[in-house]
C-alpha atoms as a PDB file:
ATOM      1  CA  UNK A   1     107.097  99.320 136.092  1.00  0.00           C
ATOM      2  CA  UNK A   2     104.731  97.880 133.687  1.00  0.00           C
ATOM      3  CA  UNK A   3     103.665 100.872 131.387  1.00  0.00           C
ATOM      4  CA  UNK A   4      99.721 101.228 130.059  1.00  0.00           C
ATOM      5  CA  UNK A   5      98.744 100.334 126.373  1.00  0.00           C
ATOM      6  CA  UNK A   6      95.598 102.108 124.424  1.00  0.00           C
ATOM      7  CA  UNK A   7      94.173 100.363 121.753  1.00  0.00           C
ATOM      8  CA  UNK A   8      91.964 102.235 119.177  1.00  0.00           C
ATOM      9  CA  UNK A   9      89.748 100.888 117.152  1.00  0.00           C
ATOM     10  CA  UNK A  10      89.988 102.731 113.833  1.00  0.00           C
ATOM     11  CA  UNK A  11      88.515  99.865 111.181  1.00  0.00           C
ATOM     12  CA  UNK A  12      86.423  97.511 110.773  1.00  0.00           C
ATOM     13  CA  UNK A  13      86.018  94.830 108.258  1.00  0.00           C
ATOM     14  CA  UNK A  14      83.659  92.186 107.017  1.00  0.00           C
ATOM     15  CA  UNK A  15      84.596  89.517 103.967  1.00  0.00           C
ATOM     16  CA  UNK A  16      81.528  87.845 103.478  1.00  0.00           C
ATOM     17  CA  UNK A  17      83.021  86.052 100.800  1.00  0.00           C
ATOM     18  CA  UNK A  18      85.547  84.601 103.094  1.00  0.00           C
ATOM     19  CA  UNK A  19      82.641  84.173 105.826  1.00  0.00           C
ATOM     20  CA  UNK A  20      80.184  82.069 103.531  1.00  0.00           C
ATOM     21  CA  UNK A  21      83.366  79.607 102.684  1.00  0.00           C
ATOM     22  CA  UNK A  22      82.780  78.474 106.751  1.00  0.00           C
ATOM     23  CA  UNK A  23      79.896  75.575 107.479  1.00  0.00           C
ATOM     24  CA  UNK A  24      79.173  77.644 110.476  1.00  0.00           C
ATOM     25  CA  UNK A  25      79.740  81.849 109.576  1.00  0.00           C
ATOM     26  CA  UNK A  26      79.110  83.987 112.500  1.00  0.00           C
ATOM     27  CA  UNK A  27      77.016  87.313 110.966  1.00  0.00           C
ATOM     28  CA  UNK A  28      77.854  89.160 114.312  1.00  0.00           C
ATOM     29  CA  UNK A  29      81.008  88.971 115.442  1.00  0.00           C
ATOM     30  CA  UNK A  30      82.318  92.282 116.772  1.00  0.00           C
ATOM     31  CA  UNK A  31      80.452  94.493 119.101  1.00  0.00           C
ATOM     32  CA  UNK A  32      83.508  97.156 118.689  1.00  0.00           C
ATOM     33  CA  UNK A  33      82.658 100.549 117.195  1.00  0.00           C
ATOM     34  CA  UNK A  34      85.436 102.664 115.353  1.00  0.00           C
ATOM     35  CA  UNK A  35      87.109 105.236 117.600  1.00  0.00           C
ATOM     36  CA  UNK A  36      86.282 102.920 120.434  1.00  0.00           C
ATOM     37  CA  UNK A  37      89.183 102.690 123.392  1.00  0.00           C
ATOM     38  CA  UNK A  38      91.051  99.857 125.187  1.00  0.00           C
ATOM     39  CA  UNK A  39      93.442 100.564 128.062  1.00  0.00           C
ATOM     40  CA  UNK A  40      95.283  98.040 129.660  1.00  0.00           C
ATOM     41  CA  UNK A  41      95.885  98.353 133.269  1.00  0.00           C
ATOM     42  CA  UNK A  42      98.177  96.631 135.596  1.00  0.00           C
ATOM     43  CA  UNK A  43      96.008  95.010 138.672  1.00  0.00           C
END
């Protein structure tokens, strides 16, 4: 029996330092929203 997982989002981070060292920085990378929920299901 393969059990469930929740996954909470409870941070989120942006190092724009870090970002501007890429040719190509993405300024919109995560659509996830703190206190958002993931639960994994077994299909």
């Amino acid at each position: 029996m393969i059990k469930k997982v929740k996954i909470t989002v409870i941070r989120k981070i942006h190092y724009g330092d870090l970002s501007a060292m890429y040719e190509n920085p993405m300024e919109h990378a995560c659509d996830m929203q703190e206190g958002q929920t993931f639960i994994s299901k077994d299909n």
